[in-house]
C-alpha atoms as a PDB file:
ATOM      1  CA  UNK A   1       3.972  11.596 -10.426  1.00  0.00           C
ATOM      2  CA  UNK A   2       2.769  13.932  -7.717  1.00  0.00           C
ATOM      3  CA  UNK A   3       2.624  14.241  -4.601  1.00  0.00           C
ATOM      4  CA  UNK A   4      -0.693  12.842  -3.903  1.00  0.00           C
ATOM      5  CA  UNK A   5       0.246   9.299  -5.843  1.00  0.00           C
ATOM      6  CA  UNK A   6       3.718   9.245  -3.263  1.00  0.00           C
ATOM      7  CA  UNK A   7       1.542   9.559  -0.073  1.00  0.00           C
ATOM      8  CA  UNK A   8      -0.133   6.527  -1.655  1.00  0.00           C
ATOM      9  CA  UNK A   9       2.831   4.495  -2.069  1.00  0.00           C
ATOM     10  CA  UNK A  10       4.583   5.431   1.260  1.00  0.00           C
ATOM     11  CA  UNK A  11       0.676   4.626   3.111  1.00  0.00           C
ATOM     12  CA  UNK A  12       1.268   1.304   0.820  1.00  0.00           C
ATOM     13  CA  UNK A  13       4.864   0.678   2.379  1.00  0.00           C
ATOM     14  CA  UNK A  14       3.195   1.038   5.899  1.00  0.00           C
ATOM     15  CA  UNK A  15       0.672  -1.390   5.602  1.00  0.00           C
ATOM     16  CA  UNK A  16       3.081  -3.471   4.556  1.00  0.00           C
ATOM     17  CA  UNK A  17       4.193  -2.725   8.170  1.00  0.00           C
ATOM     18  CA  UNK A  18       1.706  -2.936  10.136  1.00  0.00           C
ATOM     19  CA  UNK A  19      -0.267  -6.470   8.533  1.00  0.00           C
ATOM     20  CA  UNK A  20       3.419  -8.201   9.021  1.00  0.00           C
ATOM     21  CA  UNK A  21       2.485  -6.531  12.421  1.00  0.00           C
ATOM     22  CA  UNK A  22      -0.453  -7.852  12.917  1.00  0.00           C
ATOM     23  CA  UNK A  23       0.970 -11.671  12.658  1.00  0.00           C
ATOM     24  CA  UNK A  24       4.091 -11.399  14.284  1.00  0.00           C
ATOM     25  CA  UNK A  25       3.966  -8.901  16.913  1.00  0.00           C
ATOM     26  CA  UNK A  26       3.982 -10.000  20.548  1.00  0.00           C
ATOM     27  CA  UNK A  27       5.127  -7.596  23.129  1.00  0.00           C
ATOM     28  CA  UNK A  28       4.555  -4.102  24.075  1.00  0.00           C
ATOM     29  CA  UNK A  29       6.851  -2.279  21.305  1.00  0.00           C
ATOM     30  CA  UNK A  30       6.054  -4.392  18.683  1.00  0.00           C
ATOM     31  CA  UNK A  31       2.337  -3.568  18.897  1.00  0.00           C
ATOM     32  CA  UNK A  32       3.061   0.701  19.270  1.00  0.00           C
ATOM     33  CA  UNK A  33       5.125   0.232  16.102  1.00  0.00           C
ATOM     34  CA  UNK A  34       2.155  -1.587  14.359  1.00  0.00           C
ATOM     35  CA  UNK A  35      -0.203   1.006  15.711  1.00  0.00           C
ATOM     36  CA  UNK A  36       1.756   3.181  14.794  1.00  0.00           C
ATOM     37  CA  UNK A  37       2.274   1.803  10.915  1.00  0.00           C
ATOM     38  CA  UNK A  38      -1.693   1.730  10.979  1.00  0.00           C
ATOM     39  CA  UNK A  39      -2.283   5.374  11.683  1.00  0.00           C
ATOM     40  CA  UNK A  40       0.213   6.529   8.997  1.00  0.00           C
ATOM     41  CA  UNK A  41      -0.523   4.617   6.261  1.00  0.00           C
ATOM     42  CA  UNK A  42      -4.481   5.344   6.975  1.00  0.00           C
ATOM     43  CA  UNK A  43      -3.292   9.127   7.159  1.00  0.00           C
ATOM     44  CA  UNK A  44      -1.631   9.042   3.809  1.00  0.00           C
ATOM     45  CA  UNK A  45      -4.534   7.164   2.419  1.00  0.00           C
ATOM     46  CA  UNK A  46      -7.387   9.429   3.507  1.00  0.00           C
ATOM     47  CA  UNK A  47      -4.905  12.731   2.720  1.00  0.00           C
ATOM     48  CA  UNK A  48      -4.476  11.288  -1.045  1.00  0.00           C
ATOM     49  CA  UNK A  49      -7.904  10.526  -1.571  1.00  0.00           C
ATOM     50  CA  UNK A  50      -8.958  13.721  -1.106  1.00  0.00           C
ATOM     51  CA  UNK A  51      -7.738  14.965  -4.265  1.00  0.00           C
ATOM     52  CA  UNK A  52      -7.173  11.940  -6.319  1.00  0.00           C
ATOM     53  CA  UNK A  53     -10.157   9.160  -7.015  1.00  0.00           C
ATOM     54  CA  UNK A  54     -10.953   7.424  -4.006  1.00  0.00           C
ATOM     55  CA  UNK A  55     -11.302   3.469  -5.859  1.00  0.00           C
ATOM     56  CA  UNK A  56      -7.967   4.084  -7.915  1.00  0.00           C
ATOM     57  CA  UNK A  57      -6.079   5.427  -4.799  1.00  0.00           C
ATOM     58  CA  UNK A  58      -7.384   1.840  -2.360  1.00  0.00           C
ATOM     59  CA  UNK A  59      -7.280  -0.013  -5.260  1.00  0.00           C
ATOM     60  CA  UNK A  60      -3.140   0.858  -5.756  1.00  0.00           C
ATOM     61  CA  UNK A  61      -3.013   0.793  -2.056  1.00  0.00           C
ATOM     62  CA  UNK A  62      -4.415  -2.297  -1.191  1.00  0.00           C
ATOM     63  CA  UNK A  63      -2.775  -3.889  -4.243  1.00  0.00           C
ATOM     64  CA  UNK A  64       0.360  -2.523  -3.366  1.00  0.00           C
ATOM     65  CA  UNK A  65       0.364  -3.340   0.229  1.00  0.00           C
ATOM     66  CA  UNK A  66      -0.423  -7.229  -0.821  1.00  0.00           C
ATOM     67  CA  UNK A  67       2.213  -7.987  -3.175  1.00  0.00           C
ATOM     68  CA  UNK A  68       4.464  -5.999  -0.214  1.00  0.00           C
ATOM     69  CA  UNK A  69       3.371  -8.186   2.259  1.00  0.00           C
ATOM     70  CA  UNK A  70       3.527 -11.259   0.291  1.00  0.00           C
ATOM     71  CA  UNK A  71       7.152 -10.489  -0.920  1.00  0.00           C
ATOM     72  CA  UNK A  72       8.093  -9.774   2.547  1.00  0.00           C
ATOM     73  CA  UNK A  73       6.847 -12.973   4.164  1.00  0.00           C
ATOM     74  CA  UNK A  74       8.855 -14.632   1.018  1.00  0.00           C
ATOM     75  CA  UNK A  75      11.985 -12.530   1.975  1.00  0.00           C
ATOM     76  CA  UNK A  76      11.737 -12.273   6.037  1.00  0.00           C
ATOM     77  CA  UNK A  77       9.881 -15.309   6.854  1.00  0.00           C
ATOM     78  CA  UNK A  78      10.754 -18.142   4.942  1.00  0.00           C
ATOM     79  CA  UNK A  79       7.438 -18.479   3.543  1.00  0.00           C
ATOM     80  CA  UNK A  80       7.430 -21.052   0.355  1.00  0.00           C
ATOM     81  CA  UNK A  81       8.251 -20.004  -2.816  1.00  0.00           C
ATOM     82  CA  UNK A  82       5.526 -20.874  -5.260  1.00  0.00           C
ATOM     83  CA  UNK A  83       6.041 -20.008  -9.285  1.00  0.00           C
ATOM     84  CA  UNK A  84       1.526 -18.813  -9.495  1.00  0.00           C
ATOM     85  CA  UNK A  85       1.838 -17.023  -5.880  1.00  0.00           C
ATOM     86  CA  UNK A  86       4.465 -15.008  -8.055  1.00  0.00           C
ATOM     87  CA  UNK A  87       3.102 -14.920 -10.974  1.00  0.00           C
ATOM     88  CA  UNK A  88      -0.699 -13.787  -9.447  1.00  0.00           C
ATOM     89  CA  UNK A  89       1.373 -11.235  -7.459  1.00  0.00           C
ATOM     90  CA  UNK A  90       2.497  -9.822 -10.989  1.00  0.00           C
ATOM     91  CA  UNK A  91      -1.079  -9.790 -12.597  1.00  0.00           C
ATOM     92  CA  UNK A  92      -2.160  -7.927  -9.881  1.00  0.00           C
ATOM     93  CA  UNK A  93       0.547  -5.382  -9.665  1.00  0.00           C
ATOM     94  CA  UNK A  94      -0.032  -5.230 -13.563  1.00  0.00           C
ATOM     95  CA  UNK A  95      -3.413  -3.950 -12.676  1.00  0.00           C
ATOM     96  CA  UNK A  96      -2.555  -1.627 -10.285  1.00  0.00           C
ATOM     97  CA  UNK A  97      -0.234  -0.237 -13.044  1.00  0.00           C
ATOM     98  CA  UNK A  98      -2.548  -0.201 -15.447  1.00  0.00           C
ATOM     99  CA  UNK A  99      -5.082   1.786 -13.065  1.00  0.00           C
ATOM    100  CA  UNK A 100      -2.717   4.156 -11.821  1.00  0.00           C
ATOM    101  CA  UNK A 101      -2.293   4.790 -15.774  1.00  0.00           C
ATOM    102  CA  UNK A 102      -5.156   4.898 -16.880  1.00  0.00           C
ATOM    103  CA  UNK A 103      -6.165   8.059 -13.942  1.00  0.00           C
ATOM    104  CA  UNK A 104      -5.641  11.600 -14.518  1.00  0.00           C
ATOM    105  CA  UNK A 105      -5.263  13.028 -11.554  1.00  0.00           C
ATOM    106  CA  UNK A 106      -7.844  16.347 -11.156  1.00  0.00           C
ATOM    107  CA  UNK A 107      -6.615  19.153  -9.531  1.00  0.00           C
ATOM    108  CA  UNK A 108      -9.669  20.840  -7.898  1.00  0.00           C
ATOM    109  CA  UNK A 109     -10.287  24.303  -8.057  1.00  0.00           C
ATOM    110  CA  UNK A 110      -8.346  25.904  -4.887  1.00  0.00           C
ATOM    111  CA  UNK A 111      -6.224  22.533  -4.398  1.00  0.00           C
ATOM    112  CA  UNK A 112      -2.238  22.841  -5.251  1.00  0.00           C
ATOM    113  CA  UNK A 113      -0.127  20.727  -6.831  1.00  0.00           C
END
């Protein structure tokens, strides 16, 4: 795995942040941190789909951040346990798998690795 495909799994990690954010901030500090969260994981988004291809790399991180967030809530939040949330939350990381596999990543002339 490169470089490239980690920025797009630590920008994952921080929308994870910053949509728990979203819901549950509700002071000052709370809000800078999910501000914050927003403008990294966007960064690291943007900066990986420069070089790798642009539907693969939202498609992982929006996949990604989902099943996060959803696990979170679960773990955090006492939000219900359901046997299909879990199971739908598989299939779809299953597909993100399968899409990260399926990509080669292209190095572009002039780009390093």
């Amino acid at each position: 795995m490169n470089k490239d495909w980690i920025k797009v799994f630590v920008a994952a990690f921080f929308e994870v942040i910053w949509v728990i954010g979203l819901k549950h901030a509700n002071e000052f500090w709370a809000w800078t941190g999910t501000l914050i969260a927003i403008i990294i994981s966007f960064y690291l988004m943007i900066m990986a789909g420069r070089k790798l291809p642009i539907g693969t790399v939202y498609a992982v991180f929006v996949g990604l951040g989902t099943a996060g967030t959803v696990f979170s809530e679960i773990l955090f939040f006492d939000e219900p346990v359901k046997v299909e949330k879990i199971l739908l939350i598989l299939l779809l990381l299953a597909g993100v798998i399968g899409l990260k596999l399926v990509t080669k990543d292209l190095v572009r002339e002039g780009d390093e690795n």
